[in-house]
Protein backbone atom coordinates (compact mmCIF):
# COMPACT_ATOMS: atom_id res chain seq x y z
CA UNK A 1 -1.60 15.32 71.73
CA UNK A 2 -4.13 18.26 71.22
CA UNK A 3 -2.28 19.43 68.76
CA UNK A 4 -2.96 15.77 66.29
CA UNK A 5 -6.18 16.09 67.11
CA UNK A 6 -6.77 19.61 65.98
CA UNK A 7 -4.50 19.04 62.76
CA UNK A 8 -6.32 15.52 61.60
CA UNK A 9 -10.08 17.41 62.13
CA UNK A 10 -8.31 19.93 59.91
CA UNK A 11 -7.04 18.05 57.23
CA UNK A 12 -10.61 16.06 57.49
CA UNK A 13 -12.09 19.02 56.82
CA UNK A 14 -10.26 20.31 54.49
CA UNK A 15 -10.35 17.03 52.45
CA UNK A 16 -14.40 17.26 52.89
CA UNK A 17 -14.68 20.47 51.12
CA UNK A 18 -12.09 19.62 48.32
CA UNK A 19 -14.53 16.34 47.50
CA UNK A 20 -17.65 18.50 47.94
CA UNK A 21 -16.26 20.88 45.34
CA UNK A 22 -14.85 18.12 43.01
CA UNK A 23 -18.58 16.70 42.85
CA UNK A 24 -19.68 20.24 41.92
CA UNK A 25 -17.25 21.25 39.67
CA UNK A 26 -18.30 18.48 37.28
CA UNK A 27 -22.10 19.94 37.10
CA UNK A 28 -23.75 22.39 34.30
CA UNK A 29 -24.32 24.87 37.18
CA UNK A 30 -20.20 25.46 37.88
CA UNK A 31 -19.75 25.55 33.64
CA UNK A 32 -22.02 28.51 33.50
CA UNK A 33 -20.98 30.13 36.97
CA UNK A 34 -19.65 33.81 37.77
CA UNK A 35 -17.31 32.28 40.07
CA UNK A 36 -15.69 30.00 37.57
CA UNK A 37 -15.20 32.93 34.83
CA UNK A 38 -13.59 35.26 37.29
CA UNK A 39 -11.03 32.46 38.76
CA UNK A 40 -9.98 31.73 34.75
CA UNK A 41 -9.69 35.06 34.43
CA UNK A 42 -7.69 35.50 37.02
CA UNK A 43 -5.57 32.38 36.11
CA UNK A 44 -4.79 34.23 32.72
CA UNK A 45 -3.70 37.29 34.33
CA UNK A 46 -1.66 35.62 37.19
CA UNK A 47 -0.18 32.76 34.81
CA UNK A 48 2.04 34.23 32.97
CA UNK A 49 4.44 35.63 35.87
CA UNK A 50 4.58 32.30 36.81
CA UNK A 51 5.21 30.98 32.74
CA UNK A 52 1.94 29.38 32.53
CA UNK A 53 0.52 30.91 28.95
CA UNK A 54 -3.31 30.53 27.88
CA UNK A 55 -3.49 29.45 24.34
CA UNK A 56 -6.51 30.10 22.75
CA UNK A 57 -7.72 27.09 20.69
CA UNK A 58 -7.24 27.74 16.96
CA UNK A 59 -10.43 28.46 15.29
CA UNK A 60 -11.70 25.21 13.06
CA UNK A 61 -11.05 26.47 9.20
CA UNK A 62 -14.43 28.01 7.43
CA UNK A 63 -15.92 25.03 5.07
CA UNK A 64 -18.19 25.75 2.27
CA UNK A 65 -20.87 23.02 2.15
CA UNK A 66 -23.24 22.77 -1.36
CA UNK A 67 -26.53 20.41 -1.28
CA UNK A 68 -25.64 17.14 -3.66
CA UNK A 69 -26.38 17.03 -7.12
CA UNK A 70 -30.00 15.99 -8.38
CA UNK A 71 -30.02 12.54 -9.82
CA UNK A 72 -31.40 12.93 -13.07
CA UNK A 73 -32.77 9.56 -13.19
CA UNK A 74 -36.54 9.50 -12.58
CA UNK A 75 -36.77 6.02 -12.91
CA UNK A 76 -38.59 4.41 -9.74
CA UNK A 77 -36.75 3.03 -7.18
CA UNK A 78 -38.79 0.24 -6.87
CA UNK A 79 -39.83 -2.41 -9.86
CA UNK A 80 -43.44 -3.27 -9.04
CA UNK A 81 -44.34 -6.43 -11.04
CA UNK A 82 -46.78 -6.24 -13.58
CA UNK A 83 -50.67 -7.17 -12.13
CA UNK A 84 -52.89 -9.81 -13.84
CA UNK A 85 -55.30 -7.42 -15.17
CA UNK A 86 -52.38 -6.01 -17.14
């Protein structure tokens, strides 16, 4: 019976700390973390004996971008109506 009791406080536990860290692990402070860098690196050492391979993302392709053309109509965009005085 002491046995249950020691087992369910551990899993209780355990399941604590695993929601503690799943709150965490969704905050700007983990992205930017020491800790986080060293376990991906060691996932991309360790993966691969296990035939998990990290695949870089493909770079996007290089665009060349040019301002638009100058209208060459000067015209006014807006009509004003002629005054009285006119």
């Amino acid at each position: 019976m002491i046995g249950v009791v020691v087992l369910s406080v551990i899993i209780v536990v355990m399941l604590a700390v695993f929601f503690r860290f799943y709150l965490y692990s969704r905050t700007p402070a983990w992205g930017q973390s020491d800790t986080r860098k060293a376990m991906l690196n060691m996932m991309i050492v360790v993966g691969p004996i296990f035939g998990m391979h990290y695949k870089k993302e493909p770079p996007e392709p290089t665009s060349i971008s040019a301002p638009a053309q100058d209208d060459e109509d000067d015209t006014r965009a807006v009509t004003l109506p002629p005054s009285e005085s006119e």
